[in-house]
C-alpha atoms as a PDB file:
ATOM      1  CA  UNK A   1      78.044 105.867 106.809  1.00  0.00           C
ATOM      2  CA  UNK A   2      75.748 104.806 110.216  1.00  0.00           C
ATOM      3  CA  UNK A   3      77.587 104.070 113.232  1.00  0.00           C
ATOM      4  CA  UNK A   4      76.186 102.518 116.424  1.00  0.00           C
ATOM      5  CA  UNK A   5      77.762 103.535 119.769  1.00  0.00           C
ATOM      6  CA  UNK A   6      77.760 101.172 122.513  1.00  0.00           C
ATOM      7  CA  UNK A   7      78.505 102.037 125.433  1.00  0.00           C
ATOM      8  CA  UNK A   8      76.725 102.807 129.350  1.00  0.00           C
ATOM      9  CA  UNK A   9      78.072 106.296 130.297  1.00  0.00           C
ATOM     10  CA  UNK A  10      75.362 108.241 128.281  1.00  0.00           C
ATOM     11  CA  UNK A  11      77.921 111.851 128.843  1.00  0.00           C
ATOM     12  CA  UNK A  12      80.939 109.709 127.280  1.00  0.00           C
ATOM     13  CA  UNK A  13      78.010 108.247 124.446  1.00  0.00           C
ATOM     14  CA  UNK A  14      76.906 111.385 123.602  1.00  0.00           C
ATOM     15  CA  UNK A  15      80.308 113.254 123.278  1.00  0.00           C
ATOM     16  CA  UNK A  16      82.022 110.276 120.679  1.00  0.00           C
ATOM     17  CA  UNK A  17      78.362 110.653 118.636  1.00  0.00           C
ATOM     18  CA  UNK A  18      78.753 114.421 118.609  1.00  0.00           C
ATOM     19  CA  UNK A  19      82.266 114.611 117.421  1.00  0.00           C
ATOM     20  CA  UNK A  20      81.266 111.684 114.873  1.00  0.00           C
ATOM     21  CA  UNK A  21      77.772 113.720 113.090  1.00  0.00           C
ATOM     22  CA  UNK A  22      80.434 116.583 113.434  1.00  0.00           C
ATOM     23  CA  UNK A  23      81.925 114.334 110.905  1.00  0.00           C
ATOM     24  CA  UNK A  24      79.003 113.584 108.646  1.00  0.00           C
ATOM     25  CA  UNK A  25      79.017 109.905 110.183  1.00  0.00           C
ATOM     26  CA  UNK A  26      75.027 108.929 111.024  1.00  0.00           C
ATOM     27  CA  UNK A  27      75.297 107.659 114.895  1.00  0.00           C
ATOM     28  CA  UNK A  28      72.679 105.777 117.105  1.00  0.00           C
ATOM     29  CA  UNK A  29      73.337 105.033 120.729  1.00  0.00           C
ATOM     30  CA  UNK A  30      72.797 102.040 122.756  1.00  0.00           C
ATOM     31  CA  UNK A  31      73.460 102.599 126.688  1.00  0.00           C
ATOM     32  CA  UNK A  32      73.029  98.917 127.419  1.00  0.00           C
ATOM     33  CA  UNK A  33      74.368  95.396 125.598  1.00  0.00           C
ATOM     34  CA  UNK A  34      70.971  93.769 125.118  1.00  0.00           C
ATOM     35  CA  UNK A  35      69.582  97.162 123.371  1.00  0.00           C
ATOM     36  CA  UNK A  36      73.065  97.316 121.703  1.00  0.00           C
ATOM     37  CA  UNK A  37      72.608  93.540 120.217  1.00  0.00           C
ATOM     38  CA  UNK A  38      69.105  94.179 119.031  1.00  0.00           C
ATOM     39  CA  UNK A  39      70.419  97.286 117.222  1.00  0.00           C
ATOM     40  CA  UNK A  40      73.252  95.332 115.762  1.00  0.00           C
ATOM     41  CA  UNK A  41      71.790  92.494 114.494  1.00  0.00           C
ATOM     42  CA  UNK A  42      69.495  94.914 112.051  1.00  0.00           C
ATOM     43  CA  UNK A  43      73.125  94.788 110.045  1.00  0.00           C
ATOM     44  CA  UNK A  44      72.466  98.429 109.251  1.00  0.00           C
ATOM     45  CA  UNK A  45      75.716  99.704 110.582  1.00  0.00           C
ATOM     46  CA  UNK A  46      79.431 100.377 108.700  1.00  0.00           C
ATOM     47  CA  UNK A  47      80.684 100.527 112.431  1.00  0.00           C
ATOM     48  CA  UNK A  48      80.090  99.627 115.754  1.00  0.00           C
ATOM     49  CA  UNK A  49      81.750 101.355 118.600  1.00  0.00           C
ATOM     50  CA  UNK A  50      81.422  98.689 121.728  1.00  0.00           C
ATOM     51  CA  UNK A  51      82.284  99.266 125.493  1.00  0.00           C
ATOM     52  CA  UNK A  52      83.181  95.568 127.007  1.00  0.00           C
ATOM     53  CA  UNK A  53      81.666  96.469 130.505  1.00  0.00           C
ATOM     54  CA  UNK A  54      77.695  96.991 129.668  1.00  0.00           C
ATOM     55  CA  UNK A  55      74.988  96.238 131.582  1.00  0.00           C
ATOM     56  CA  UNK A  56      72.843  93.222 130.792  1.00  0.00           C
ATOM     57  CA  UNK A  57      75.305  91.974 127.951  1.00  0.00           C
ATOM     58  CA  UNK A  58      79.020  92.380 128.139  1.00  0.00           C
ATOM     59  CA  UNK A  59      80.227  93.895 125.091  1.00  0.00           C
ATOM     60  CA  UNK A  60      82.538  90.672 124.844  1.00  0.00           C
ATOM     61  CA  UNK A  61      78.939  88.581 124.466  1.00  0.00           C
ATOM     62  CA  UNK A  62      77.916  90.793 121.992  1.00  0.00           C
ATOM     63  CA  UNK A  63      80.250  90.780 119.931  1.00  0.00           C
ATOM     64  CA  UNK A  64      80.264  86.785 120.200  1.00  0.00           C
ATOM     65  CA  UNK A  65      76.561  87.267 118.819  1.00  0.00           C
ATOM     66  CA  UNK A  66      77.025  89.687 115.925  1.00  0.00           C
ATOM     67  CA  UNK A  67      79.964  87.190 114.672  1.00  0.00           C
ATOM     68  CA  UNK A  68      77.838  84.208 114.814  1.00  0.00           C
ATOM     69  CA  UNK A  69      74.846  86.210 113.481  1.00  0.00           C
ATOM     70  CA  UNK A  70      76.965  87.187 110.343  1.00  0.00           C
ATOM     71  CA  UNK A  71      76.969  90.910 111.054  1.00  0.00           C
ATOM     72  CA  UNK A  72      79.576  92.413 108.730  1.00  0.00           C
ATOM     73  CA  UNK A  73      80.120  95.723 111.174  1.00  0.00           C
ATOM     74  CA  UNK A  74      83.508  96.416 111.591  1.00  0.00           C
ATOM     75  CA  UNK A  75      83.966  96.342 115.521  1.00  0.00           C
ATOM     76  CA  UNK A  76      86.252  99.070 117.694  1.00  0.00           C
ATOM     77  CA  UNK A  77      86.145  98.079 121.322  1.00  0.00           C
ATOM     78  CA  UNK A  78      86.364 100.008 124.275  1.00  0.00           C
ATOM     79  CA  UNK A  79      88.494  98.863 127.243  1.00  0.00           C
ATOM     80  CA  UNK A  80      89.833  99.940 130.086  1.00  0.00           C
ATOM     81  CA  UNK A  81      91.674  96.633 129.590  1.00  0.00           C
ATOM     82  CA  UNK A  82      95.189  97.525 128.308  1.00  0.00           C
ATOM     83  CA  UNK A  83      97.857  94.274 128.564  1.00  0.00           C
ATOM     84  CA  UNK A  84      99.051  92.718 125.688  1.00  0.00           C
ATOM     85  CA  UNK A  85      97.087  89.817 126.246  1.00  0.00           C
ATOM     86  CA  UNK A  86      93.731  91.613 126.747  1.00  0.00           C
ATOM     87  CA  UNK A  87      94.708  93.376 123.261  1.00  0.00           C
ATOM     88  CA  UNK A  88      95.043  90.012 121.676  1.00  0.00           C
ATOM     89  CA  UNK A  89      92.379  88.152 123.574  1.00  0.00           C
ATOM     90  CA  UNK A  90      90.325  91.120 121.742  1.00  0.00           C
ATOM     91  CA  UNK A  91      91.455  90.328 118.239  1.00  0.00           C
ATOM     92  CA  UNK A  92      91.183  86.925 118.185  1.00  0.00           C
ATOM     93  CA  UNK A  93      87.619  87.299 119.235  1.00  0.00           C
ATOM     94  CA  UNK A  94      87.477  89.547 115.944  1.00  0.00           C
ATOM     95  CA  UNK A  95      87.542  92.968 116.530  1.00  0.00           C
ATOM     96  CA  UNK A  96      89.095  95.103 113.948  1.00  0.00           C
ATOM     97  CA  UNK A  97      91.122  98.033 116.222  1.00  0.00           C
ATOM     98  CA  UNK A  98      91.040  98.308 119.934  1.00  0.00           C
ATOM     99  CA  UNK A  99      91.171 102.089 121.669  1.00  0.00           C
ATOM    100  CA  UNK A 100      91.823 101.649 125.792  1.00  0.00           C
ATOM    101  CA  UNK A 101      90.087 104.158 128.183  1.00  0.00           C
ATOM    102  CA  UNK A 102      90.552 106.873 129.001  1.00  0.00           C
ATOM    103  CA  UNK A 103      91.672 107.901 125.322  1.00  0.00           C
ATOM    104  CA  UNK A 104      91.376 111.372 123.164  1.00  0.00           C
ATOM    105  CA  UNK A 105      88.707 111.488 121.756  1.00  0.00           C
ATOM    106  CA  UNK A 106      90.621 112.861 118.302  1.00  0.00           C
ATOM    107  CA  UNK A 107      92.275 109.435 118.829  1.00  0.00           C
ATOM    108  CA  UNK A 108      89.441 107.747 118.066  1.00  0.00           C
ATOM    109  CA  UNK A 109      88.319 109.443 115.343  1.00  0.00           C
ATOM    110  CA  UNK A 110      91.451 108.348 113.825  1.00  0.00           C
ATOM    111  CA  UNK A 111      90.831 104.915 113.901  1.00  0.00           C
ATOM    112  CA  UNK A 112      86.991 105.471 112.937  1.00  0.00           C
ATOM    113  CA  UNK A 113      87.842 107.155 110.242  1.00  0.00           C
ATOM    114  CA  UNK A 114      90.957 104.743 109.375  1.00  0.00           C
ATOM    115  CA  UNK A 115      88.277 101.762 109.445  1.00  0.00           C
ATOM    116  CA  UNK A 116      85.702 103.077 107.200  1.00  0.00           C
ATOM    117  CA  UNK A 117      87.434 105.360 104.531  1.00  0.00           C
ATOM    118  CA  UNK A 118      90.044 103.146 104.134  1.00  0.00           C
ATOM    119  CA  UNK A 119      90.515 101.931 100.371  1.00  0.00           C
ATOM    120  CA  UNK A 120      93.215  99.147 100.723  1.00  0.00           C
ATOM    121  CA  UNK A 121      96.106 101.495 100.903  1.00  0.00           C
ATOM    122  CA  UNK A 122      95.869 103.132 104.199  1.00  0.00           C
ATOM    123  CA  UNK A 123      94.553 106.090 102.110  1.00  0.00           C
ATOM    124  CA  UNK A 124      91.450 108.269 103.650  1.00  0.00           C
ATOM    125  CA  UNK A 125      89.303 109.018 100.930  1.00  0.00           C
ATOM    126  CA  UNK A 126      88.119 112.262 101.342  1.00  0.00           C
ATOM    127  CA  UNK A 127      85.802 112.026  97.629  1.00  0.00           C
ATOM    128  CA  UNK A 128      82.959 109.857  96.890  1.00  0.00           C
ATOM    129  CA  UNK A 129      82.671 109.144  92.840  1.00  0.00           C
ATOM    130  CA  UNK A 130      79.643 107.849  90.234  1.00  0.00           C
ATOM    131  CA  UNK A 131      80.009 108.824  86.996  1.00  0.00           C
ATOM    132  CA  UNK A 132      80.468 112.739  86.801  1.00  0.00           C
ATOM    133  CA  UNK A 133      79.447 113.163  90.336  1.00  0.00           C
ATOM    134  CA  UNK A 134      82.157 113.942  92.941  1.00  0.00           C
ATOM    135  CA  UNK A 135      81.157 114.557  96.809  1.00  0.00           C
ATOM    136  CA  UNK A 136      83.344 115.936  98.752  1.00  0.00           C
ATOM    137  CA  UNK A 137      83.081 113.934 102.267  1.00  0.00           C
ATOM    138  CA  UNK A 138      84.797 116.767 104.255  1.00  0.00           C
ATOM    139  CA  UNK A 139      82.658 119.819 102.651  1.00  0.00           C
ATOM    140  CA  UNK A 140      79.172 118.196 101.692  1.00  0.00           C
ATOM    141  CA  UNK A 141      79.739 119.768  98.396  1.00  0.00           C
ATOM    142  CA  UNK A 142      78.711 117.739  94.915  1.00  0.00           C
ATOM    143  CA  UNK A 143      80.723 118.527  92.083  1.00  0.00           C
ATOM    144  CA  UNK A 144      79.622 117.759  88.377  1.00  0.00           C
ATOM    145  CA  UNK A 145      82.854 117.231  86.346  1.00  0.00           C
ATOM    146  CA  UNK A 146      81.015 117.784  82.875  1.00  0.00           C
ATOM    147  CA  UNK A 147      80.081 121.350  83.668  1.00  0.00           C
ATOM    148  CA  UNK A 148      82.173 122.299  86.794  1.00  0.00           C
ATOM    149  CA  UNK A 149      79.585 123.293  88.420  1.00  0.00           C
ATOM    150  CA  UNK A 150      79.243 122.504  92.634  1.00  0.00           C
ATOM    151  CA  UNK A 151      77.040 122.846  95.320  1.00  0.00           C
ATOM    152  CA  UNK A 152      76.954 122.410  98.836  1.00  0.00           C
ATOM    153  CA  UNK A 153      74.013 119.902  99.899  1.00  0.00           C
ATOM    154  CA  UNK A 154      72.838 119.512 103.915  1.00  0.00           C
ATOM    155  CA  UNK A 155      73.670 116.786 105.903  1.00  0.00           C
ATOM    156  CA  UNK A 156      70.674 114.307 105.342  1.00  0.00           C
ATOM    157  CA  UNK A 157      70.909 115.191 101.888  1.00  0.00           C
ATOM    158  CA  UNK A 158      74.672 114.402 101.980  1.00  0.00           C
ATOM    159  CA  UNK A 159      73.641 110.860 103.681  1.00  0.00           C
ATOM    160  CA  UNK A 160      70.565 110.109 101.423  1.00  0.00           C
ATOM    161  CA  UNK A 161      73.650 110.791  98.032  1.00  0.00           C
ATOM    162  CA  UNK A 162      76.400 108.977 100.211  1.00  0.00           C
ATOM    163  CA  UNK A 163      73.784 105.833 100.298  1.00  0.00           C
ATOM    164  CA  UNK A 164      72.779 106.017  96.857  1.00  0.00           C
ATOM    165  CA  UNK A 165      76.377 106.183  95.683  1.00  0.00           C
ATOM    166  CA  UNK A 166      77.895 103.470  97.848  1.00  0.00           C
ATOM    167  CA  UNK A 167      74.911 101.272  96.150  1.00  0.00           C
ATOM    168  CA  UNK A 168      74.995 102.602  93.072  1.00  0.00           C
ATOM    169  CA  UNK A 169      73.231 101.134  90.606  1.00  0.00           C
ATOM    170  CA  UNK A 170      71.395  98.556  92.898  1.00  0.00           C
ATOM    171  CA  UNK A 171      68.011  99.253  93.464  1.00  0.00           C
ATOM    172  CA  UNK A 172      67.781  99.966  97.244  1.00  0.00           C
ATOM    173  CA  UNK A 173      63.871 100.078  99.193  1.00  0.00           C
ATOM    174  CA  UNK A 174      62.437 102.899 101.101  1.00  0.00           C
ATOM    175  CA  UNK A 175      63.119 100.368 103.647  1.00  0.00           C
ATOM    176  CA  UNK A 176      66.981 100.171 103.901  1.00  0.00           C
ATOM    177  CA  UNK A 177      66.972 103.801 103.265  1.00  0.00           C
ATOM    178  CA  UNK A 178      64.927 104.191 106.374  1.00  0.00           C
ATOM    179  CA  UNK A 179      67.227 102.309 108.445  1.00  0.00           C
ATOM    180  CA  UNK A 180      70.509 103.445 107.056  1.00  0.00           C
ATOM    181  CA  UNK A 181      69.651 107.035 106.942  1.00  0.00           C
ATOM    182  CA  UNK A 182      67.240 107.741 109.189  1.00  0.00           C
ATOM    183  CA  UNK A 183      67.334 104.409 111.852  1.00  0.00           C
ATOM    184  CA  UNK A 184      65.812 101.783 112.591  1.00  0.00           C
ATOM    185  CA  UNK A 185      63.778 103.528 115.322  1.00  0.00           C
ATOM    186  CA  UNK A 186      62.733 106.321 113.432  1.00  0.00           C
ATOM    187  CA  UNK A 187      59.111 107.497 113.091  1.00  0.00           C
ATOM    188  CA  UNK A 188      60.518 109.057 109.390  1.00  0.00           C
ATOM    189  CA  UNK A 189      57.211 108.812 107.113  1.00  0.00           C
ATOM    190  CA  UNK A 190      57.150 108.011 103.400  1.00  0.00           C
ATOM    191  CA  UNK A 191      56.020 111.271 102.028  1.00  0.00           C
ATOM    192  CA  UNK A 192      58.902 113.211 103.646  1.00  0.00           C
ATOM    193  CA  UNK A 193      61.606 110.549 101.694  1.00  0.00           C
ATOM    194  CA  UNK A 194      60.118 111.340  98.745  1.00  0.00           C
ATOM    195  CA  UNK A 195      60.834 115.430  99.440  1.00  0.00           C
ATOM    196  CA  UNK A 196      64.535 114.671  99.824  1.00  0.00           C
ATOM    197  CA  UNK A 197      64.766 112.955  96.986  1.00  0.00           C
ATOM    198  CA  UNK A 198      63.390 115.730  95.098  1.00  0.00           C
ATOM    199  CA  UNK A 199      65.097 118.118  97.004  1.00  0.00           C
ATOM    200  CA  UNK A 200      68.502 115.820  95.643  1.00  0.00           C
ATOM    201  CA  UNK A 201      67.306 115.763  92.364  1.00  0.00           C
ATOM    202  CA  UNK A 202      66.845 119.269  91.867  1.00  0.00           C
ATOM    203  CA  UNK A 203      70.697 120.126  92.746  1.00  0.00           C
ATOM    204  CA  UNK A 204      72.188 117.600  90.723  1.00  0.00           C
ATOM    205  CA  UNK A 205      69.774 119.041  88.050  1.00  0.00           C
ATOM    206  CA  UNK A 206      71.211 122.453  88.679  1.00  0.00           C
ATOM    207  CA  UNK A 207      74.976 121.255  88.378  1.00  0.00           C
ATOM    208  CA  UNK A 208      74.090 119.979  84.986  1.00  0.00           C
ATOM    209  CA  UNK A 209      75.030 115.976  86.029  1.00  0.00           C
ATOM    210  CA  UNK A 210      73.676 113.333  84.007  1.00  0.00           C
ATOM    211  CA  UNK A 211      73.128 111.575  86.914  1.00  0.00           C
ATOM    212  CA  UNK A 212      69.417 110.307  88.018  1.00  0.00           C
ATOM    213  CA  UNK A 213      67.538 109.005  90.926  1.00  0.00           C
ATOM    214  CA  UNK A 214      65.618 106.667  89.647  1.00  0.00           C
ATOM    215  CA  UNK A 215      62.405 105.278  91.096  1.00  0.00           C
ATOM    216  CA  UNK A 216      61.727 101.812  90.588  1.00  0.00           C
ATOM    217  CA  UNK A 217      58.104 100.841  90.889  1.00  0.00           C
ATOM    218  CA  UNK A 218      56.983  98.811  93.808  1.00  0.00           C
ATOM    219  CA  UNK A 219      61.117  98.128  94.930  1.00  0.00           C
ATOM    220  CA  UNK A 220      62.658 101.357  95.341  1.00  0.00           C
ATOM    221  CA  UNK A 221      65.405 103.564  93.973  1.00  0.00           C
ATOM    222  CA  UNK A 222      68.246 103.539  91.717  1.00  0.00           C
ATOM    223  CA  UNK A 223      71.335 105.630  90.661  1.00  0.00           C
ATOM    224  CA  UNK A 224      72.077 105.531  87.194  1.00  0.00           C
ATOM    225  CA  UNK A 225      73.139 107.620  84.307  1.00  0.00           C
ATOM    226  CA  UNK A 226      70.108 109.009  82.666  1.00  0.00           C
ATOM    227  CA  UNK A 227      69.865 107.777  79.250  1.00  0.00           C
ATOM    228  CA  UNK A 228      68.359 111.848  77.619  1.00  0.00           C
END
């Protein structure tokens, strides 16, 4: 899952995106509200974390543009801000949790994680599921319930099998998977995609899953069962 970080004190920035990867979350920064609006508006993100004093865009203007833009980002401000009314104020402008400054850091986590691995019953999900596959979200490792077998896959390996499975079976294009894995501002080329997917492919091979990554031609790529 991408996460965008918005928010001027690049030391404070770079500490919540640490702790996050630390977490197998993908994290971009923006240190200002106009870069942090263009980044938003891609609609690439499962989170944004937003400071409400930015430079050139408060964080409350942003957010006023991603909701009238349609961005479906679940929103966590950042406030020094702590009344009751400020909380509300914040809410009924549609954020989706509030964390006040200064906080602990483990705090926020928290709520990240209760936002985005949340499956309707205030239940973290700690396993990702498509057929016989089974990664773990905490450990990186893929599981094939058929044979039993696991392995433990690296982190943009994890993200590329954490896309494909939260789309699965929907044919996604190297384009989205550019943006969602690697970022919008990436310089990622098309030959090195294609070498983690076939670094992918070989270790759900080796667990024995039925499981394929299956490249559509001229729109992308697909997980399915494989039909052998």
């Amino acid at each position: 899952m991408r996460i965008l970080v918005v928010e001027d004190e690049y030391v404070l920035a770079d500490l919540i995106a640490t702790k996050l990867k630390n977490q197998k979350y993908q994290v971009d920064i923006s240190l200002d509200g106009q870069d942090g609006l263009y980044n938003a508006l891609s609609d690439i993100y499962d989170l944004i974390i937003l400071d409400i004093m930015l430079p050139k865009m408060s964080g409350v203007e942003l957010l006023k543009e991603i909701k009238k833009n349609n961005i479906k980002s679940k929103v966590i401000m950042l406030t020094a801000k702590s009344t009751l009314d400020d909380k509300l104020d914040c809410f009924q402008k549609g954020v989706n949790d509030y964390v006040t400054k200064p906080f602990h850091i483990e705090e926020l986590l928290a709520r990240v994680n209760a936002q985005l691995r949340n499956d309707g019953k205030n239940v973290i999900k700690d396993i990702l599921e498509y057929k016989d596959l089974k990664l773990n979200v905490r450990t990186s490792t893929l599981t094939c319930t058929t044979t039993n077998e696991a392995i433990n896959i690296p982190y943009r390996e994890y993200l590329l099998l954490e896309y494909f499975i939260n789309n699965k079976e929907q044919i996604v294009s190297k384009e989205q998977i550019y943006d969602k894995v690697w970022g919008i501002n990436s310089d990622f080329e098309s030959n090195n995609l294609e070498a983690y997917l076939s670094f992918l492919r070989k270790k759900i091979k080796i667990i024995g899953s039925n499981v394929q990554i299956k490249a559509v031609r001229g729109l992308g790529y697909k997980l399915e069962e494989s039909n052998e």
